[in-house]
Protein backbone atom coordinates (compact mmCIF):
# COMPACT_ATOMS: atom_id res chain seq x y z
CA UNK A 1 94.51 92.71 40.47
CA UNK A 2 94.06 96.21 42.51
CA UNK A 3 92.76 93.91 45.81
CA UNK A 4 96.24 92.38 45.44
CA UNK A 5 97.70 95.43 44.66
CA UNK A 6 96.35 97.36 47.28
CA UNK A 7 96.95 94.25 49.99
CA UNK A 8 101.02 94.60 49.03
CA UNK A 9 100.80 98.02 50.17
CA UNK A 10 98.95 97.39 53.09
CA UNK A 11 101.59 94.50 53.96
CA UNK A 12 104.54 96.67 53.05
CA UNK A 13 103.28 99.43 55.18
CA UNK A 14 102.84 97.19 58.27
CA UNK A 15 106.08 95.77 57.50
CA UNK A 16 108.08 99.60 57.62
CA UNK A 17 106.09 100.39 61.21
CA UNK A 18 107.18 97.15 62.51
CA UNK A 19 110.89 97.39 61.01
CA UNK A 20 110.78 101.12 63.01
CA UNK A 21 109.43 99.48 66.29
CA UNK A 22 111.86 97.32 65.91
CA UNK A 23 114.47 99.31 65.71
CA UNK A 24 113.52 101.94 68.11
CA UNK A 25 113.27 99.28 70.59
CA UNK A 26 116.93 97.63 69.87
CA UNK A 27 119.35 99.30 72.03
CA UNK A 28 123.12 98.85 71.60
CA UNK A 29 126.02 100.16 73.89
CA UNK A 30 127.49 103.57 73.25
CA UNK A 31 130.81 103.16 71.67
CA UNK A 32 132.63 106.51 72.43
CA UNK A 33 135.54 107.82 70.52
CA UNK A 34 138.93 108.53 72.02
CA UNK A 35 138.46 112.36 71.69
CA UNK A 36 134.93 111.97 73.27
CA UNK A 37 136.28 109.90 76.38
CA UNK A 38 139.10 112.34 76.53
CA UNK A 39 136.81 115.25 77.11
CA UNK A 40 134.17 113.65 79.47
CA UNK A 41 137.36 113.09 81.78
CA UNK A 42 136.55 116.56 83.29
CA UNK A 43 133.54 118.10 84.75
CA UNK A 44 133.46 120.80 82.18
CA UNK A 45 133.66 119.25 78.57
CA UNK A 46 135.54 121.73 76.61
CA UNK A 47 137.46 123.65 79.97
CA UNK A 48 140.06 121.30 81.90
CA UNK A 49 140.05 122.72 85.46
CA UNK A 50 137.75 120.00 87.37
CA UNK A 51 138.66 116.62 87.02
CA UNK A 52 135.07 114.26 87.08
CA UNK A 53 134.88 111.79 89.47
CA UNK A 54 131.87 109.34 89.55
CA UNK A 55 130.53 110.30 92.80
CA UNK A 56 129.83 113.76 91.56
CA UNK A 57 126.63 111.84 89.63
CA UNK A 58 125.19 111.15 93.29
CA UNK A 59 125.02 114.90 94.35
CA UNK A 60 123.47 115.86 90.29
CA UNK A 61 121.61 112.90 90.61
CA UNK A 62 119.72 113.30 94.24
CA UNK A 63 119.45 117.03 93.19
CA UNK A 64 118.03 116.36 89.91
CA UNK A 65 115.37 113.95 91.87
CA UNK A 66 114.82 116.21 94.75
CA UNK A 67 113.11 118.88 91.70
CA UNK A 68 111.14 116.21 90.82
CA UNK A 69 109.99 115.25 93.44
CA UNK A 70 107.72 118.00 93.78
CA UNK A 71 105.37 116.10 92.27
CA UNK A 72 104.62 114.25 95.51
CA UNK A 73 103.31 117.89 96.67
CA UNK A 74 100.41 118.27 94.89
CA UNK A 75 98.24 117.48 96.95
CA UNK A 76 98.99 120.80 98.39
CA UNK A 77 97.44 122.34 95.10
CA UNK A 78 94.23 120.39 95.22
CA UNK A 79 91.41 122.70 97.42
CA UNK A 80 93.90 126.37 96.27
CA UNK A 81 92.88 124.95 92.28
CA UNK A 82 89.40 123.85 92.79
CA UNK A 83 88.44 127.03 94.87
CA UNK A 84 90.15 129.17 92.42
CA UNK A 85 88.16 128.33 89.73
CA UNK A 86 85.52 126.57 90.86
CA UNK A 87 84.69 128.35 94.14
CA UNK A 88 84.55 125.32 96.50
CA UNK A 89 87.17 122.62 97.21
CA UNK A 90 84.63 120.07 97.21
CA UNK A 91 84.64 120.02 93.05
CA UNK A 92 87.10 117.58 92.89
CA UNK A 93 88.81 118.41 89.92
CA UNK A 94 92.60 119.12 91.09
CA UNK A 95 93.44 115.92 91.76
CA UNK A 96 92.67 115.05 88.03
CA UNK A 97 95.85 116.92 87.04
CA UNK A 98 98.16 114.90 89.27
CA UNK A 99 96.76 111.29 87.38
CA UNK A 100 97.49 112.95 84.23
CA UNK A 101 101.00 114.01 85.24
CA UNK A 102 101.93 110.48 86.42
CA UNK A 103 100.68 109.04 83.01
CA UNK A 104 102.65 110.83 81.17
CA UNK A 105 105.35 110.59 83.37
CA UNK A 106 105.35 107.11 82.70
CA UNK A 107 104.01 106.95 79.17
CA UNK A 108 107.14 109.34 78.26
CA UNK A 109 109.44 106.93 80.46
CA UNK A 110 108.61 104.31 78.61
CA UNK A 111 108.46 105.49 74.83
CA UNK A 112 112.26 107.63 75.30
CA UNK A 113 113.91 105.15 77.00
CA UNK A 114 115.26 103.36 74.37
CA UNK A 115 116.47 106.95 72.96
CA UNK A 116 117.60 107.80 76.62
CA UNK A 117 120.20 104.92 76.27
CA UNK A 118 121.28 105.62 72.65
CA UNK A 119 122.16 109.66 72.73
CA UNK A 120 122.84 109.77 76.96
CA UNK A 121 121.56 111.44 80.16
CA UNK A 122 122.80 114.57 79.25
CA UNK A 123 120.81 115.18 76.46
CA UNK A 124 117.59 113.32 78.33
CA UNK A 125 117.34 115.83 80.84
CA UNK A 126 118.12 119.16 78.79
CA UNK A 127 114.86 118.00 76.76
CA UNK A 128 112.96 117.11 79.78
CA UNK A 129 113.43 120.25 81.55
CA UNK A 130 112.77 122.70 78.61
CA UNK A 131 109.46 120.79 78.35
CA UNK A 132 108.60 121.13 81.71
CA UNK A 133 109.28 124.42 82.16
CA UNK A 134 107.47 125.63 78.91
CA UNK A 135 104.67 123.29 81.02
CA UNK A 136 104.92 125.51 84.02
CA UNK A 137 104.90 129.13 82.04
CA UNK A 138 101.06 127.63 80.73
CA UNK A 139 100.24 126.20 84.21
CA UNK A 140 100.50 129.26 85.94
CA UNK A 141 99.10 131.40 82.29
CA UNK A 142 96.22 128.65 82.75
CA UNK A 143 95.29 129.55 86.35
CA UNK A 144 95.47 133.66 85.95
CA UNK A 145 92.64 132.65 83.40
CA UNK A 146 91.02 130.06 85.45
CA UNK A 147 91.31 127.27 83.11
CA UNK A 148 91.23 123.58 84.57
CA UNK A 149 92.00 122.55 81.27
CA UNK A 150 94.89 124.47 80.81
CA UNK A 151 96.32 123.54 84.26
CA UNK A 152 95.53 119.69 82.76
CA UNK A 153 97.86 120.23 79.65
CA UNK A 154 100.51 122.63 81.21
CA UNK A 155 101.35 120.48 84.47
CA UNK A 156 99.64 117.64 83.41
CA UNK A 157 100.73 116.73 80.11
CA UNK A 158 103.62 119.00 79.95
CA UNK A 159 104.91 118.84 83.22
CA UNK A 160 104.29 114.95 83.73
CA UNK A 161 106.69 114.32 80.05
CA UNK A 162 109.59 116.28 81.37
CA UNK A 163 109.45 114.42 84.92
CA UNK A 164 109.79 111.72 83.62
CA UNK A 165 112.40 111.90 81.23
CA UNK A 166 114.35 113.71 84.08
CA UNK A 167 113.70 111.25 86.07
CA UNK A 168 114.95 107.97 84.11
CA UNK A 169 117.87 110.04 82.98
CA UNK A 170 120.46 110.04 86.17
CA UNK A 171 118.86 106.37 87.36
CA UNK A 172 120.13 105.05 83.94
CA UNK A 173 123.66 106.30 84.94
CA UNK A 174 123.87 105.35 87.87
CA UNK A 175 123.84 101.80 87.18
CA UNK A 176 126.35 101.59 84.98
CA UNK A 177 129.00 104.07 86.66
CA UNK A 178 127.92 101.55 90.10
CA UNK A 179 127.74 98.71 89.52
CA UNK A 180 129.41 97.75 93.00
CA UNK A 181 126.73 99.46 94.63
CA UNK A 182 123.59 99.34 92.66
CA UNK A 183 121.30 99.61 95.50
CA UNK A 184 122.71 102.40 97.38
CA UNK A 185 123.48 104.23 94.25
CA UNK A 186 119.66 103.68 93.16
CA UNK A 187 118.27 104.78 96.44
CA UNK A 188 120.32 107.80 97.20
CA UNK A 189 119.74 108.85 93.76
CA UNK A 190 115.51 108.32 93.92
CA UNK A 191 116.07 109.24 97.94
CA UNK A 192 116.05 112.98 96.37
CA UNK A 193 112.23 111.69 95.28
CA UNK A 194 111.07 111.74 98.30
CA UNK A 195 113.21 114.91 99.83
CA UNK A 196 111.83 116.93 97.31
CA UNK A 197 108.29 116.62 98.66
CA UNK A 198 108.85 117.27 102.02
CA UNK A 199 110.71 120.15 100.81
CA UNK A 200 108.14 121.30 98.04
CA UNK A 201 105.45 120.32 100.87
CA UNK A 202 106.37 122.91 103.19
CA UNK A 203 107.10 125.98 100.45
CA UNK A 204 103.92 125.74 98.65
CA UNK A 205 101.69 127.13 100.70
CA UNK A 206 103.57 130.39 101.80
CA UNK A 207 104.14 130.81 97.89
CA UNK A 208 100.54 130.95 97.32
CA UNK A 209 99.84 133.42 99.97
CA UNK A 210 102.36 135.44 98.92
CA UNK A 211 102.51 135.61 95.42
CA UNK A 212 98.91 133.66 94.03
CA UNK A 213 98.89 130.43 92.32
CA UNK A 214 100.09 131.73 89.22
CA UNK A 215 103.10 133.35 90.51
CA UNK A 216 103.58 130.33 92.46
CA UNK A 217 103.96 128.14 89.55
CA UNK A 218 105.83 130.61 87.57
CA UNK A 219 108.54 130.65 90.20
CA UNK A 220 108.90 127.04 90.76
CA UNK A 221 108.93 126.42 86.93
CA UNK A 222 111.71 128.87 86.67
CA UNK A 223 113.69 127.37 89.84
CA UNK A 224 113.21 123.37 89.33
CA UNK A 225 113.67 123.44 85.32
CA UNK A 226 117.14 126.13 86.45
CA UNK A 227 118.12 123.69 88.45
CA UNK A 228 117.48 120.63 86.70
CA UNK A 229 119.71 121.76 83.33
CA UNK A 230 122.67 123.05 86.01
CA UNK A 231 122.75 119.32 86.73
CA UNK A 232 122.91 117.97 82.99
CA UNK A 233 126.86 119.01 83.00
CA UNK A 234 127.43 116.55 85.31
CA UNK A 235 125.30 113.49 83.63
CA UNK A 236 127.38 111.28 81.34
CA UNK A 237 127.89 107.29 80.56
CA UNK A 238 130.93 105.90 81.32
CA UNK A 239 133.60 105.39 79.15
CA UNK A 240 134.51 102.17 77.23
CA UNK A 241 135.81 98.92 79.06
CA UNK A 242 134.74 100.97 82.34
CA UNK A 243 135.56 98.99 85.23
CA UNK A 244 135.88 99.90 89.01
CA UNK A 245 136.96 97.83 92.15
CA UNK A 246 137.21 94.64 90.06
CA UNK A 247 133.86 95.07 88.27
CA UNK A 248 132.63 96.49 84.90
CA UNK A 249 129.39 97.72 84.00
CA UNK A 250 127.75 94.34 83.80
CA UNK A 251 128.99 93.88 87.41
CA UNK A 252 130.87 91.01 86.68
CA UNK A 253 134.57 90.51 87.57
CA UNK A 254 137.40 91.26 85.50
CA UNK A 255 140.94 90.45 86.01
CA UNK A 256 141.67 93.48 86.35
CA UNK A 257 142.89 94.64 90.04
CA UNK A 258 144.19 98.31 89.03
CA UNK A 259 140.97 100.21 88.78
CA UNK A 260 140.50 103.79 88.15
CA UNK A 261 144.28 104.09 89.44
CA UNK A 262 143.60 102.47 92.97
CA UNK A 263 145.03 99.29 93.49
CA UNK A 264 142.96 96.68 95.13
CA UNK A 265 142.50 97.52 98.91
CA UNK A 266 139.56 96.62 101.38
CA UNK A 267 136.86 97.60 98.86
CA UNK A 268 137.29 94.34 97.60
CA UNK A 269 135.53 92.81 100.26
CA UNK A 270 132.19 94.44 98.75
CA UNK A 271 132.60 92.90 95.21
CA UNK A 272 129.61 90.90 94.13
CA UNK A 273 129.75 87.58 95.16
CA UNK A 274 130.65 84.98 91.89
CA UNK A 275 126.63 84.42 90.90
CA UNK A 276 126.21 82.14 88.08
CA UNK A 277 124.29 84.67 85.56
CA UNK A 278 121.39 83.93 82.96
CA UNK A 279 122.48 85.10 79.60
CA UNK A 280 122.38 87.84 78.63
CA UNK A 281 118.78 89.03 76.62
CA UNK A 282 118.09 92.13 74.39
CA UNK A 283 115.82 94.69 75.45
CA UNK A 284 113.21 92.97 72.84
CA UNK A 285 113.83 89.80 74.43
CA UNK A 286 113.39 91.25 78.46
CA UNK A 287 110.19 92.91 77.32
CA UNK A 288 108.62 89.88 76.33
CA UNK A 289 110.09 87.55 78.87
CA UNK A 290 107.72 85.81 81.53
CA UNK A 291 109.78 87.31 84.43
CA UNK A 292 109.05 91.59 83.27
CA UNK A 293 105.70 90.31 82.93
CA UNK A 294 105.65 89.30 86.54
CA UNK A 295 108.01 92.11 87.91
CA UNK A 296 105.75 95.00 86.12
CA UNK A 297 102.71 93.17 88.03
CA UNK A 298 104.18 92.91 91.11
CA UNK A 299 105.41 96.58 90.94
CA UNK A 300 102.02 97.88 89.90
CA UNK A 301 100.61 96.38 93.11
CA UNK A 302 103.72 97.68 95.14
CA UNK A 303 102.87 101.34 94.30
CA UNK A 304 98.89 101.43 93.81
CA UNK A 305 97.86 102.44 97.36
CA UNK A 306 100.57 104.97 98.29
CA UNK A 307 100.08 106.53 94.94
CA UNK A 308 96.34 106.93 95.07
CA UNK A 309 96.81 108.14 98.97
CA UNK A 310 99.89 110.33 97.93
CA UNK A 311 97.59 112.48 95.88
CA UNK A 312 95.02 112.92 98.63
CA UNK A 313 96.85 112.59 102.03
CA UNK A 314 96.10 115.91 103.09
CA UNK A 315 92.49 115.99 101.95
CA UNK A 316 92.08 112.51 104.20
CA UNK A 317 93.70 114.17 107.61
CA UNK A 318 90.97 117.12 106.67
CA UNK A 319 88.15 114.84 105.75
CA UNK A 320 88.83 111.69 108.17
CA UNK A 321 89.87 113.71 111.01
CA UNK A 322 89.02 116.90 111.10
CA UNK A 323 92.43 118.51 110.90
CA UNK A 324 93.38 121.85 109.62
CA UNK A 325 94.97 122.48 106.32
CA UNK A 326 98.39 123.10 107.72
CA UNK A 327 98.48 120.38 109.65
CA UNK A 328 97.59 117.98 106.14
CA UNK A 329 100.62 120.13 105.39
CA UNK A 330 102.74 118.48 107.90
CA UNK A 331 101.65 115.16 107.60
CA UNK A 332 102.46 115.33 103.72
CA UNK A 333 105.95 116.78 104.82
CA UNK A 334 106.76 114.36 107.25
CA UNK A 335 105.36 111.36 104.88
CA UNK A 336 107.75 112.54 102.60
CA UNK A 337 110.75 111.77 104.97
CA UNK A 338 109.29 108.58 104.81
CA UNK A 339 109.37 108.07 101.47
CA UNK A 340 112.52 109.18 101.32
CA UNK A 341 114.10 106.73 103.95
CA UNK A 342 112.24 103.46 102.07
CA UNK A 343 113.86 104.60 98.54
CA UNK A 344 117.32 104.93 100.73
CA UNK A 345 117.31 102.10 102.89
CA UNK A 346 115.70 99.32 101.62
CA UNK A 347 117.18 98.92 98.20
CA UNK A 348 120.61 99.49 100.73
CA UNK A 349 119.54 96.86 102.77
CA UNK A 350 119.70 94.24 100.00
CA UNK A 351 123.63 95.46 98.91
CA UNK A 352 124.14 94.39 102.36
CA UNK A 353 122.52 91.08 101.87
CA UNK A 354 124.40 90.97 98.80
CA UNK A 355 127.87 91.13 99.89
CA UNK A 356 127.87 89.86 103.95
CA UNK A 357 125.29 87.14 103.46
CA UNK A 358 126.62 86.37 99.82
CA UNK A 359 122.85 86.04 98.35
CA UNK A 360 121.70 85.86 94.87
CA UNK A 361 121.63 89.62 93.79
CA UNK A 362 118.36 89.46 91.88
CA UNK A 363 116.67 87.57 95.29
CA UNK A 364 117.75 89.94 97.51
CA UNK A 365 115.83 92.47 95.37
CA UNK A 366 112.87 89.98 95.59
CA UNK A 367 113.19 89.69 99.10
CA UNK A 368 112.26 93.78 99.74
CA UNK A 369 109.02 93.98 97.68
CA UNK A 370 108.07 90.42 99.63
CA UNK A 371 108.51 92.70 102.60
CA UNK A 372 106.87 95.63 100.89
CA UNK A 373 104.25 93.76 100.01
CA UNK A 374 103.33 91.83 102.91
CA UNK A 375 103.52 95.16 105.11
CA UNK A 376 100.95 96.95 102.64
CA UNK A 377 98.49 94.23 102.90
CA UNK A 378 98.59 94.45 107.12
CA UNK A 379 98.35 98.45 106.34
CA UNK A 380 95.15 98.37 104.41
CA UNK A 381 93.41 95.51 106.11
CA UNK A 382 93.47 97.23 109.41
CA UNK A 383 93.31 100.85 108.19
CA UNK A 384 89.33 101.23 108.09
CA UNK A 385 89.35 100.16 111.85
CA UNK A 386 91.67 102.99 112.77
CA UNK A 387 89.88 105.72 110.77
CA UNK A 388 86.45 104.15 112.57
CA UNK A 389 87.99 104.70 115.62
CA UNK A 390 89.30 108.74 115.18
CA UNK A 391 92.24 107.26 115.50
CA UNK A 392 94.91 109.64 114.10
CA UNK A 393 98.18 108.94 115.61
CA UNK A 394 97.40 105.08 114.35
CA UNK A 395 96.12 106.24 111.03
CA UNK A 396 99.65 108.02 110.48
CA UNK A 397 101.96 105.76 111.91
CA UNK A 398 100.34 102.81 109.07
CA UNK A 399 100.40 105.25 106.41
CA UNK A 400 104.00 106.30 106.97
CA UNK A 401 104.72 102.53 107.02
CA UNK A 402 103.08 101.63 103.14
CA UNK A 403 104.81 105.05 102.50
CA UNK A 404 108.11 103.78 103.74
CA UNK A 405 107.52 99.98 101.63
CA UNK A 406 106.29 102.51 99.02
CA UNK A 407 109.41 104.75 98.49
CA UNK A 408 111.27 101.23 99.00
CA UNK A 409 109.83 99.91 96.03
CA UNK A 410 110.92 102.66 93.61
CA UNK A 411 115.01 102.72 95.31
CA UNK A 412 114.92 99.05 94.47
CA UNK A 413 113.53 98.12 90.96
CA UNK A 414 116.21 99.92 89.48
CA UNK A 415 119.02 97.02 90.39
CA UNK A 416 116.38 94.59 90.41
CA UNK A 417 116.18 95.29 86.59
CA UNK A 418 119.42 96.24 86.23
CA UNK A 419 120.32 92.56 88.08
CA UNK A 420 117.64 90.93 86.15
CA UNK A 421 118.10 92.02 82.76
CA UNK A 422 121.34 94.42 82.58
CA UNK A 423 122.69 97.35 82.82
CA UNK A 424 122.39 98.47 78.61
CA UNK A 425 118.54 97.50 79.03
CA UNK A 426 118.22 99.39 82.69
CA UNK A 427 116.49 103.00 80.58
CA UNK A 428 114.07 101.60 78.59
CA UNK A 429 113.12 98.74 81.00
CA UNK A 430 112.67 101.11 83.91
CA UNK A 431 110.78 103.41 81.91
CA UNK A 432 108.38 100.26 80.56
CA UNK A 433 108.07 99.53 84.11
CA UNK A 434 107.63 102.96 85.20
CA UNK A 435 104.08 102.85 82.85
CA UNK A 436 102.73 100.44 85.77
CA UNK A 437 102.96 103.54 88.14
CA UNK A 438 101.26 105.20 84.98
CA UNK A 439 98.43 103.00 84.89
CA UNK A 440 98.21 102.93 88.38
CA UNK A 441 98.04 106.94 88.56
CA UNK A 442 95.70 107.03 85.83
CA UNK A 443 93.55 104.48 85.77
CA UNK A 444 93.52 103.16 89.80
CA UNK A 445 93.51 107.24 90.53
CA UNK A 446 89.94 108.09 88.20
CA UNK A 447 88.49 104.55 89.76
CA UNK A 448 89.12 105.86 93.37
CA UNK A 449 87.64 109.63 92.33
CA UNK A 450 84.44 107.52 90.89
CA UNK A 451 83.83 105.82 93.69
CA UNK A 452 84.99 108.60 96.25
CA UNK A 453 82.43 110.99 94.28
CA UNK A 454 79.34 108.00 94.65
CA UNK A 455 79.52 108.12 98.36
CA UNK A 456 80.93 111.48 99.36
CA UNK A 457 78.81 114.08 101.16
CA UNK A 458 77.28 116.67 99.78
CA UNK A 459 78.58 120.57 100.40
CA UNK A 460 75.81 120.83 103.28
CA UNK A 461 77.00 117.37 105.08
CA UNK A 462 80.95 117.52 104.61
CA UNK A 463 81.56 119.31 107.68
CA UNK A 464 79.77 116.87 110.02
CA UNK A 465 82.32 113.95 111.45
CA UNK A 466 82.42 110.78 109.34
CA UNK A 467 80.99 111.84 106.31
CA UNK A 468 83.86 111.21 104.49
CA UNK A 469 84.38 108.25 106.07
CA UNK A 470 82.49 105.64 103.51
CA UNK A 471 84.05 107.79 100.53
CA UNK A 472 87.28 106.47 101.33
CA UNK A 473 86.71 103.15 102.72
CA UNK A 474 84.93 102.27 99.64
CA UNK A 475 88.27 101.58 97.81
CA UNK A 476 90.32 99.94 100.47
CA UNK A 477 88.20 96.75 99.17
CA UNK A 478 89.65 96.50 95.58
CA UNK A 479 92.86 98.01 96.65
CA UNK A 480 93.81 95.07 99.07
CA UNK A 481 92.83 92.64 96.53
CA UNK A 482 95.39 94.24 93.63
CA UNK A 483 97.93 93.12 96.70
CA UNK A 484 97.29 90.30 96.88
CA UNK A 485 97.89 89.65 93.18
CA UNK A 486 100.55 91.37 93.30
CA UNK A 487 102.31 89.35 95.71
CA UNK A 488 101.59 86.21 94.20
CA UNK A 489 102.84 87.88 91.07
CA UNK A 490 106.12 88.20 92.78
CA UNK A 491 106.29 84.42 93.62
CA UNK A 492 106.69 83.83 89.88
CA UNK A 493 109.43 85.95 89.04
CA UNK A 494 112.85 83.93 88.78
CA UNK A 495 116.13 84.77 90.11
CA UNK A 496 117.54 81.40 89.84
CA UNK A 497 119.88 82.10 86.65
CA UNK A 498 119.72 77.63 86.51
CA UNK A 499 115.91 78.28 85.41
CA UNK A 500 116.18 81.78 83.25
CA UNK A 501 118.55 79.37 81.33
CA UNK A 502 115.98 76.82 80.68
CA UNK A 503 114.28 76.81 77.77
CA UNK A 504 110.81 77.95 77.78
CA UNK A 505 109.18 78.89 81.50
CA UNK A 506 110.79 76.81 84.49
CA UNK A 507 110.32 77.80 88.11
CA UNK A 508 112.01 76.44 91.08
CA UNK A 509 112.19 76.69 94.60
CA UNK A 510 115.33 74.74 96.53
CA UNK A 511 116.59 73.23 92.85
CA UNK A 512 113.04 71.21 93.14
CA UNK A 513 111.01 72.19 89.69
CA UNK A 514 107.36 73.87 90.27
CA UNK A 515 106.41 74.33 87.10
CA UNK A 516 108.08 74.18 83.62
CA UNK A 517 106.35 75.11 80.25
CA UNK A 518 108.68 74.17 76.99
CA UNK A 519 107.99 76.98 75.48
């Protein structure tokens, strides 16, 4: 009797952790209450002097990006760190810290965004910034004792968890206060992303000289966490039966015409064109659907090159070409506008598509990673040839280019999940998705060091030209095949709401059936 025994308790145990899975994973609207709605109609909860309007969430938001995007600047950190403590940039340890941030960035996207969209932004990014800047203070205690492992778990583990809860936090917001303009209210909103590193880029290095790399992080710890919980008095969800120009939350019409006071005008020439829509799944049921499955492969691919160049951009225009540190500066800086304009324009681009060309909202998302992918494919197939040739001007006009398809990638998935799946789902599915650029961080970012480390110079060799050369071409290989998975990935993923609605997996092209699994 005790096996039995003991095999009910086993069962009933597995049973509670999957009852708690279950229900941390099952996200429901917030319902507000009259008093709470009340208050949230001004900037200031408890003080009524400043009326809130939702386009104060783009400034918070963009601002609240822009601190962390100085992420992106790491790079920066990489030889300061390694000859710090190790007495030679060449040890190759640095960079470590910036895969671990991005895991956790992602990791922690992923596991609080289900509790993102159950207690609000506001309260996302208050945690997220007290983490990081607790992460900071033993970053820069880490470095005055010239501890790599410190600097792993202060910025690294630390850091990388309140990124990116900060970061999910105003996205998730967004989408539901716009849903006339998902795309440009994703892009400007990530746009701050990529401003932040060409900011961050271009104060790092005067920081160090000036005050040491402990100081350094002490004061940006202090200024971007500051900053960041300023911000969280803006952040809010909107109230119930929100609607605006016509639309609510879901982004479909209502009947509706007098919206937020304004009576219908020429804004109603951008309202989303009458889509038939799939129904409508729980986030249980979008996580284990076939077309996540394809999106978070396609995305992976979308973001593996620029993020394992991102990290090392100004080692390459050292090591490649021979150029001085603050020039690797500049190109970091200026790859950052870059960055910036693909997380603005692109996902923009497809609100255009959206409302002149009346297309499919969920293919016009599809249509910019087709782009982005297609682009990074050309980029890396033809880079070796321009870094055999010295050629630098080429070599930064391609990388700027993925950069640009790179940043584009992160302004869109947003509405494409939001579009695809949502707008109640849009936290914890971004976050899930966000884990891609986790794995890709982690694990594509300790498979380039390996094979960078098997065919990089020695200390004696590194300063004669092309001995870096095999280090780095050595990657391109498997990088350009995770591509071009990843864009046949993307064929799979269905925005035809005709075969979402079909019971098991059906794909079409032109209303002609490809494929179709029952279940």
């Amino acid at each position: 009797m005790a096996p039995a025994a003991g095999g009910n308790e086993v069962d009933h145990e597995a049973n509670f952790i999957l009852r708690a899975l279950v229900k941390h994973w099952t996200v429901n609207p917030i319902v507000k209450s009259p008093a709470l709605e009340e208050r949230e109609k001004y900037l200031f909860l408890y003080v009524k002097l400043i009326r809130f309007n939702r386009w104060m969430m783009f400034a918070s938001s963009f601002l609240i990006q822009f601190c962390c995007g100085s992420l992106y600047s790491w790079s920066n950190f990489n030889d300061p760190i390694d000859t710090l403590i190790y007495g030679t940039k060449t040890a190759n340890k640095a960079p470590i810290t910036f895969y671990i941030a991005v895991g956790m960035f992602g990791t922690t996207a992923m596991i609080l965004g289900p509790w993102l969209e159950r207690h609000g932004p506001r309260r996302g990014l208050s945690l997220g910034s007290t983490v990081f800047a607790i992460g900071q203070g033993i970053t820069a205690l880490s470095l005055h004792r010239k501890s790599i492992v410190g600097v792993y778990i202060g910025y690294g583990v630390l850091g990388g968890f309140g990124l990116g809860l900060n970061y999910i936090s105003p996205v998730s917001a967004l989408q539901k206060f716009f849903p006339d303009l998902r795309g440009v209210a994703a892009g400007f909103a990530v746009a701050g992303f990529g401003a932040g590193s060409i900011v961050w880029s271009k104060v790092i290095l005067p920081l160090i000289d000036r005050y040491g790399l402990p100081g350094t992080f002490a004061i940006l710890g202090a200024v971007l966490a500051g900053t960041m919980l300023l911000c969280a008095v803006v952040l809010r969800t909107p109230p119930n039966d929100f609607t605006v120009h016509g639309l609510d939350v879901r982004g479909e019409k209502v009947t509706d015409n007098d919206v937020e006071g304004v009576a219908k005008d020429a804004a109603a020439a951008w309202l989303e064109p009458d889509h038939s829509r799939a129904p409508t799944l729980s986030l249980i049921q979008s996580l284990r659907s076939a077309d996540f499955f394809f999106m978070y492969l396609m995305f992976f691919a979308n973001q593996i090159f620029g993020l394992v160049a991102l990290s090392r951009l100004s080692d390459m225009a050292q090591d490649l070409f021979g150029q001085s540190r603050t020039e690797g500066t500049n190109v970091v800086s200026i790859n950052g506008v870059f960055n910036c304009l693909g997380r603005l324009c692109l996902p923009m681009l497809a609100d255009v598509a959206i409302k002149t060309l009346k297309t499919n909202p969920p293919f016009a998302r599809k249509l910019v990673f087709l782009f982005n992918l297609v682009v990074q494919i050309v980029v890396v197939a033809i880079l070796p040839h321009l870094i055999n040739r010295g050629n630098y001007d080429g070599f930064r006009a391609v990388i700027w280019t993925l950069t640009f398809t790179y940043g584009g990638g992160f302004g869109t998935i947003p509405c494409f999940l939001t579009d695809m799946f949502g707008p109640y789902n849009i936290g914890a599915l971004h976050g899930m998705i966000l884990t891609a650029w986790s794995i890709g961080g982690v694990g594509g970012g300790l498979g380039f060091t390996s094979v960078f480390d098997r065919h990089k110079p020695s200390a004696a060799d590194a300063n004669i030209p092309g001995a870096f050369d095999k280090a780095y071409e050595s990657n391109f290989h498997w990088i350009l095949a995770v591509l071009v998975v990843g864009l046949v990935m993307l064929f799979f993923v269905r925005t035809d709401p005709a075969s979402r609605s079909a019971p098991g997996y059906k794909f079409s092209v032109f209303g002609m059936t490809i494929v179709h699994f029952a279940r």
